[in-house]
C-alpha atoms as a PDB file:
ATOM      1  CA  UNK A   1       0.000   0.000   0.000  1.00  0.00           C
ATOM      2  CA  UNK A   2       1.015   3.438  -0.990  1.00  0.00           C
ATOM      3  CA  UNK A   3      -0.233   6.962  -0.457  1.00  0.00           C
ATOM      4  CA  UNK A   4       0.150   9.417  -3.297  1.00  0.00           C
ATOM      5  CA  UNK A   5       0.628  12.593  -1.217  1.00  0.00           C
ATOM      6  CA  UNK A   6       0.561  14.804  -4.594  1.00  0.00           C
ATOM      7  CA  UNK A   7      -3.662  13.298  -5.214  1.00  0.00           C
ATOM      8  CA  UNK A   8      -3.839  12.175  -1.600  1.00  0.00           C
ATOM      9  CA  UNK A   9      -5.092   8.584  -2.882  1.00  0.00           C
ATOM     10  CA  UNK A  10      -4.009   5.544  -1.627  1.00  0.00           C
ATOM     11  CA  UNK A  11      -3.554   3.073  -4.181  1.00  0.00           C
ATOM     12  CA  UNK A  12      -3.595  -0.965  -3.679  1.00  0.00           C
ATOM     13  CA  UNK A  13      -1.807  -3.469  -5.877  1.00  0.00           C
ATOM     14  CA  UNK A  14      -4.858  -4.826  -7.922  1.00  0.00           C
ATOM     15  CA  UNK A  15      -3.163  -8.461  -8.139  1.00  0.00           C
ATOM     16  CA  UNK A  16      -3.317  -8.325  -3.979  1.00  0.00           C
ATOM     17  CA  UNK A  17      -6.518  -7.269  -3.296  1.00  0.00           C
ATOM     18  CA  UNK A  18      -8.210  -9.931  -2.131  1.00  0.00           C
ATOM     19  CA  UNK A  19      -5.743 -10.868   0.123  1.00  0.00           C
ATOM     20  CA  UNK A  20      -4.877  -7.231   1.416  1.00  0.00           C
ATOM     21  CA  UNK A  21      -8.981  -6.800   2.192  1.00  0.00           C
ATOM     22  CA  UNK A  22      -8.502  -9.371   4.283  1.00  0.00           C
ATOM     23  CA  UNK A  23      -5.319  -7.663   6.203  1.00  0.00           C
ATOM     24  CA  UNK A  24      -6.467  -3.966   5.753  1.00  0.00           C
ATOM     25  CA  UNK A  25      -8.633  -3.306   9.039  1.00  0.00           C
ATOM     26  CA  UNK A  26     -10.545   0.475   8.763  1.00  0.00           C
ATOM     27  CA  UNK A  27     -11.070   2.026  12.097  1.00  0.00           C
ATOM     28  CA  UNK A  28     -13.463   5.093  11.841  1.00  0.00           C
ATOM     29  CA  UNK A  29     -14.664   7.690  14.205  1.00  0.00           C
ATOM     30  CA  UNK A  30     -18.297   8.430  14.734  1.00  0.00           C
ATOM     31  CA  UNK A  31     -18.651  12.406  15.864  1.00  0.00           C
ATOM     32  CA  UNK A  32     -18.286  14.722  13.153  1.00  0.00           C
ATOM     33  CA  UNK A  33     -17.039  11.565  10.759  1.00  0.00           C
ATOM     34  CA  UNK A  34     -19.971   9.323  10.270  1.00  0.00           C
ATOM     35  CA  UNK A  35     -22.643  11.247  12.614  1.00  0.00           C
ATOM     36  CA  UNK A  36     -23.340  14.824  11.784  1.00  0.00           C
ATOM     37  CA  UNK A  37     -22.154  16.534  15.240  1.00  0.00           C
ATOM     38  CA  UNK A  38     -22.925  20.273  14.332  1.00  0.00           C
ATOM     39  CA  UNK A  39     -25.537  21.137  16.152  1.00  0.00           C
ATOM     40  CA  UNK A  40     -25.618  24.326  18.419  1.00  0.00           C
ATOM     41  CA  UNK A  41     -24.358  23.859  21.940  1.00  0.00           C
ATOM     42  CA  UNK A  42     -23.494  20.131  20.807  1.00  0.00           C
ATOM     43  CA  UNK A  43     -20.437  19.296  23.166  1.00  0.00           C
ATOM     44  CA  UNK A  44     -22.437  20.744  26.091  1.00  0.00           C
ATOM     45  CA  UNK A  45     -25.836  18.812  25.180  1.00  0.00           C
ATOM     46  CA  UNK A  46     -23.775  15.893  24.328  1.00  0.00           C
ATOM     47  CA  UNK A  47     -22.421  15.022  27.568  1.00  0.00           C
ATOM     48  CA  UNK A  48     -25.701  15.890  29.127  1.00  0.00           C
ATOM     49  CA  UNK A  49     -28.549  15.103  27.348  1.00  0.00           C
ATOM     50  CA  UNK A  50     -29.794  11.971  26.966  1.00  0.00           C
ATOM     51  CA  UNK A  51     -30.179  10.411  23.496  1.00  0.00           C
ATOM     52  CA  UNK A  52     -28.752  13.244  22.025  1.00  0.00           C
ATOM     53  CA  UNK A  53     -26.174  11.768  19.606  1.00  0.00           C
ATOM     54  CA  UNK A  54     -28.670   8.807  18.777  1.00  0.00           C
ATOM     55  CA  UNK A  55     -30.788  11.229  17.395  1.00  0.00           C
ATOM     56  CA  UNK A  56     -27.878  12.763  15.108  1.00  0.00           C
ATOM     57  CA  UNK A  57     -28.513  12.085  11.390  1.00  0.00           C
ATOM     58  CA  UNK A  58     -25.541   9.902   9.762  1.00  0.00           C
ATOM     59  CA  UNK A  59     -23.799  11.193   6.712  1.00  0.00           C
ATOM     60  CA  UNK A  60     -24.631  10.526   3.126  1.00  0.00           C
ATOM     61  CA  UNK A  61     -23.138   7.767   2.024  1.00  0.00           C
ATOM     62  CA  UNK A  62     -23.163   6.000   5.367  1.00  0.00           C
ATOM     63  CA  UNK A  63     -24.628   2.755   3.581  1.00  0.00           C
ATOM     64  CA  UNK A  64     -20.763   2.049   2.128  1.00  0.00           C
ATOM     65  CA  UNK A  65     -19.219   1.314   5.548  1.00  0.00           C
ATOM     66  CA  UNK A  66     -22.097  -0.778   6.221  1.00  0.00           C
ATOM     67  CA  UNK A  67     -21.382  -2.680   3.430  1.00  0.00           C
ATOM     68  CA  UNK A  68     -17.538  -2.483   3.690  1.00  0.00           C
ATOM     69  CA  UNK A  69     -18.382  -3.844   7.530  1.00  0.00           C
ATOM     70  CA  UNK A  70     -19.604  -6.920   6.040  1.00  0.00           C
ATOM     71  CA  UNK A  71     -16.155  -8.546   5.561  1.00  0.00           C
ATOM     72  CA  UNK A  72     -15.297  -8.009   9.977  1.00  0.00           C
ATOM     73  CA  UNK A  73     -12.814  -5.670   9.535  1.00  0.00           C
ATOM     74  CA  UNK A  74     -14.416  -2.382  10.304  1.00  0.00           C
ATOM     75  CA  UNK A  75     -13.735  -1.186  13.146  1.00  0.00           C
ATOM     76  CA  UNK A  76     -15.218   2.070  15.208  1.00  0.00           C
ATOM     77  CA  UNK A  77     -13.438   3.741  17.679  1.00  0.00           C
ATOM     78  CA  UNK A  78     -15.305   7.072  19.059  1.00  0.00           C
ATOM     79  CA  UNK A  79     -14.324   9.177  22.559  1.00  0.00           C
ATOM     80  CA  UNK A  80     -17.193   9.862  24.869  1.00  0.00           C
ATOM     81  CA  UNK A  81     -17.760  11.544  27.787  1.00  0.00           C
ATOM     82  CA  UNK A  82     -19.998   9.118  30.232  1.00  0.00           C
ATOM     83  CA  UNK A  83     -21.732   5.901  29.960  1.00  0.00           C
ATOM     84  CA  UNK A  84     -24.891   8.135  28.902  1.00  0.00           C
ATOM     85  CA  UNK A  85     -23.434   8.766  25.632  1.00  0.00           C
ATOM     86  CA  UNK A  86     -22.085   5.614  25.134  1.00  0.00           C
ATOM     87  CA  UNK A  87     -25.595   4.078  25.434  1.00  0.00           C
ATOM     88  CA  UNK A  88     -26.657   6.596  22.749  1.00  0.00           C
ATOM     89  CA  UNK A  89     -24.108   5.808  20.832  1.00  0.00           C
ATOM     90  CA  UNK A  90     -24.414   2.240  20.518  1.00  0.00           C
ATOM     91  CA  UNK A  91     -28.456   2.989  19.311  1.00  0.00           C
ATOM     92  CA  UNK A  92     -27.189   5.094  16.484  1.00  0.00           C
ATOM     93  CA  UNK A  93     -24.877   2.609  15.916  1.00  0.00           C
ATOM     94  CA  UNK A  94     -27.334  -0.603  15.661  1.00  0.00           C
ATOM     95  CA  UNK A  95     -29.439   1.689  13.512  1.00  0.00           C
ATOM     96  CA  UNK A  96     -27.135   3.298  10.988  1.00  0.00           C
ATOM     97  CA  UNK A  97     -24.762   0.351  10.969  1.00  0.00           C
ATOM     98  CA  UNK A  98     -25.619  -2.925  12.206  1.00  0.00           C
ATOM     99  CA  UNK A  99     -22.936  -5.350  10.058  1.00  0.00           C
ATOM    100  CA  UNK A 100     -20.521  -3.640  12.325  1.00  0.00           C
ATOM    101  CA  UNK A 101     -19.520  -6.393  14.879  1.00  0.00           C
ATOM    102  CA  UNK A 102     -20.324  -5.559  18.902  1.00  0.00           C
ATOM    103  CA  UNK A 103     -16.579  -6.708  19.721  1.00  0.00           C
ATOM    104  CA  UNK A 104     -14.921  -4.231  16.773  1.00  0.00           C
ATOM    105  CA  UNK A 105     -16.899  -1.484  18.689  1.00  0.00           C
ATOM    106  CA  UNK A 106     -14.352   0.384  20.882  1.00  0.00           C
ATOM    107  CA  UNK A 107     -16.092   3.655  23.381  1.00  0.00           C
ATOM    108  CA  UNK A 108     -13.137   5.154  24.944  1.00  0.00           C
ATOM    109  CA  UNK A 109     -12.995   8.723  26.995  1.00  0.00           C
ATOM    110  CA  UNK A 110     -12.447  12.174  25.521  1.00  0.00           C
ATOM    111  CA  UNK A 111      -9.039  12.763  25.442  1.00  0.00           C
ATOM    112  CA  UNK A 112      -7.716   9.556  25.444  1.00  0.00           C
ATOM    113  CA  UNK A 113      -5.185   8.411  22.503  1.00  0.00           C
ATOM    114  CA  UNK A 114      -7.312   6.316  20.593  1.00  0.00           C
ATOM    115  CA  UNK A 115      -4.106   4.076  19.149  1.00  0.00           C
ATOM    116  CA  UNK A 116      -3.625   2.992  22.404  1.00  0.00           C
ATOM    117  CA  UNK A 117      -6.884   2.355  23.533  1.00  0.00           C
ATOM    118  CA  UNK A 118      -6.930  -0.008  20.110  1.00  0.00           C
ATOM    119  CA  UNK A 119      -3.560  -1.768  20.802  1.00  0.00           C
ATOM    120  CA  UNK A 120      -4.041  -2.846  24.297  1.00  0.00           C
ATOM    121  CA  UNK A 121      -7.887  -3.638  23.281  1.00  0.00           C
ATOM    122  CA  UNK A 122      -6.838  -5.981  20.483  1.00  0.00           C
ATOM    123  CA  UNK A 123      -3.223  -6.669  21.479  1.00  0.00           C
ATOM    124  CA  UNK A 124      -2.045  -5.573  18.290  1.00  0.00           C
ATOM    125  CA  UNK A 125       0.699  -3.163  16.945  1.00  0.00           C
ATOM    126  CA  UNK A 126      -0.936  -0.858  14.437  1.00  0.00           C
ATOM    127  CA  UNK A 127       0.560  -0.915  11.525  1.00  0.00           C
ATOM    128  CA  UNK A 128       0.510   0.018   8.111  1.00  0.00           C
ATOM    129  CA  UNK A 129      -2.561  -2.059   7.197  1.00  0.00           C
ATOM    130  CA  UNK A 130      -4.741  -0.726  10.389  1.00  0.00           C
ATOM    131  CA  UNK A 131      -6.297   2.740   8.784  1.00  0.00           C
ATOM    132  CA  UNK A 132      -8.181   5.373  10.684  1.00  0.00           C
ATOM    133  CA  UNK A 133     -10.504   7.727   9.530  1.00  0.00           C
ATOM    134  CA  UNK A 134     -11.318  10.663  11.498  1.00  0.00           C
ATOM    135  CA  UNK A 135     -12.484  14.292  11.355  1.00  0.00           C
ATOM    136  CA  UNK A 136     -10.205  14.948  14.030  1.00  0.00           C
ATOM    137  CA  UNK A 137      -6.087  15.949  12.886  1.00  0.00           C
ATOM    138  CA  UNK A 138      -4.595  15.432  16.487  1.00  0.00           C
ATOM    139  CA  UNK A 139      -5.548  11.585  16.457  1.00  0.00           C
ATOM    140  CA  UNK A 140      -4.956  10.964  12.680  1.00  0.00           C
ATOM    141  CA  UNK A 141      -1.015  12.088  13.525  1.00  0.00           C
ATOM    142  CA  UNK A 142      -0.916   9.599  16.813  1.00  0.00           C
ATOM    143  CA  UNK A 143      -1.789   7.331  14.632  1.00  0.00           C
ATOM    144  CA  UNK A 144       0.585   7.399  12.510  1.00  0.00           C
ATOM    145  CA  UNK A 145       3.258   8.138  15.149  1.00  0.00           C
ATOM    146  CA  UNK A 146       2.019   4.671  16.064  1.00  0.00           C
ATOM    147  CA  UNK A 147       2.564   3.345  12.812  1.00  0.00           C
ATOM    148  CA  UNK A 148      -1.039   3.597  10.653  1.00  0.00           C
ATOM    149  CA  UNK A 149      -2.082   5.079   7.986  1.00  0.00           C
ATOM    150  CA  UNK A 150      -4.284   8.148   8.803  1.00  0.00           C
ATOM    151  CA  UNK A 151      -7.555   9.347   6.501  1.00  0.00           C
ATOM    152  CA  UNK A 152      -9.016  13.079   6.946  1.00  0.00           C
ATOM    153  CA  UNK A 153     -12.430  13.305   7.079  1.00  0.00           C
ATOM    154  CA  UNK A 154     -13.314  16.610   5.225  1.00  0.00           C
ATOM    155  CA  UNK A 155     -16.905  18.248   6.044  1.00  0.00           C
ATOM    156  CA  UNK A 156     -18.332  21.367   6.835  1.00  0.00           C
ATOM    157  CA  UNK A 157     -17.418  21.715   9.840  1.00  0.00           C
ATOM    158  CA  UNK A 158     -13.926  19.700   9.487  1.00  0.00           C
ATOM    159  CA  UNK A 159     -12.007  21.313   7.125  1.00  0.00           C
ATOM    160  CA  UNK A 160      -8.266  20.955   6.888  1.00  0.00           C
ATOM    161  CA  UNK A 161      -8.207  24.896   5.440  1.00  0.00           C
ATOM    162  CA  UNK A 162      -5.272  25.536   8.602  1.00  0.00           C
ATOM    163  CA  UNK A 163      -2.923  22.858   6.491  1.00  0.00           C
ATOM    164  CA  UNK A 164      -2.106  21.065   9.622  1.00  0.00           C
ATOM    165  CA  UNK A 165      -3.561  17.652   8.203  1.00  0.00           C
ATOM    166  CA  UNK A 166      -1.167  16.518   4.981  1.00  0.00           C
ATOM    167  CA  UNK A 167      -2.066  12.731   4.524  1.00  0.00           C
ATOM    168  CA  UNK A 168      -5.157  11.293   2.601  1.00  0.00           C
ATOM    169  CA  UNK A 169      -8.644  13.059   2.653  1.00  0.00           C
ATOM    170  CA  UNK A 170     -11.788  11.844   1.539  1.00  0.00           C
ATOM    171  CA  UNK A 171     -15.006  13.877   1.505  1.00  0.00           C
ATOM    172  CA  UNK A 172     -17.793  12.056   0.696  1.00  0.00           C
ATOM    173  CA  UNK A 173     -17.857   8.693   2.826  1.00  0.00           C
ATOM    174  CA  UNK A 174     -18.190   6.768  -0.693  1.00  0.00           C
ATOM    175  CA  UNK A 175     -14.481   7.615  -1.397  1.00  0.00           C
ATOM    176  CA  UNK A 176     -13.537   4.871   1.597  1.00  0.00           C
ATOM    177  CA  UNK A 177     -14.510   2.134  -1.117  1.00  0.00           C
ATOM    178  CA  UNK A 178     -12.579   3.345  -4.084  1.00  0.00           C
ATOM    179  CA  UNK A 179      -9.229   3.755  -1.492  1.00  0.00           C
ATOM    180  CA  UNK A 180      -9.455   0.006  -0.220  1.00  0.00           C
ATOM    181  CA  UNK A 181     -10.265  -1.451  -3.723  1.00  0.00           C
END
């Protein structure tokens, strides 16, 4: 696997495929990635109210990593601030995207490095295969300080206009497919 920094693409040897869908595992943030988290006052009403984020709308094209979670290796990993929101969370998940497996479903707290959470959860070293996609710069660089491959999550509200971000981007959640194959 490569990453063309010049089109930001990463591009798989066709002959491998099969066998690298099999090794590649995609680990993807909810907030602000796959659930639309721009609502006014949304951190605050977040870690208060309840059912708050499963009421958030998913993003278009939200059906693709349903159907990319049909081979068991999608992943999510999403920060939360209390067991309230983890509840909430795991509703919009089951509703928006119920191939993804209940053990490949990872709640960790806000401001906790989500590359470690993942390698002492799976006792694995992330590596180049283990990509993350996520809205968020700070965690796409532990990542790869970690060893993974990082994907920005481009929306509205996360832009990478600043230039901090300078791996992959995708902005429509469709993209994911054509970069694994």
């Amino acid at each position: 696997m490569t990453i063309d920094n010049n089109n930001d693409i990463i591009i798989i040897d066709k002959e491998r495929k099969e066998e690298r869908e099999l090794m590649i595992k995609l680990f993807i943030d909810l907030d602000g990635t796959l659930a639309r988290f721009n609502v006014r006052n949304a951190l605050k009403r977040f870690d208060n109210e309840k059912g708050f984020f499963s009421k958030l709308l998913a993003y278009k094209g939200i059906e693709t990593i349903n159907q990319l979670a049909l081979n068991g290796n999608v992943f999510i990993i999403s920060a939360s601030p209390n067991e309230q929101a983890d509840n909430d969370k795991l509703v919009w998940l089951s509703k928006y995207l119920p191939n993804v497996k209940q053990e490949n479903i990872t709640l960790c707290r806000l401001g906790q490095c989500k590359a470690n959470v993942i390698q002492e959860k799976y006792q694995m070293s992330i590596n180049e295969e283990c990509l993350l996609l996520d809205d968020y710069t700070k965690n796409l660089i532990e990542w790869e300080n970690f060893g993974g491959k990082g994907i920005k999550r481009l929306t509205s509200i996360s832009d990478n206009s600043r230039g901090l971000w300078k791996g992959a981007t995708v902005k429509c959640l469709t993209e994911i497919a054509e970069i694994l194959g």
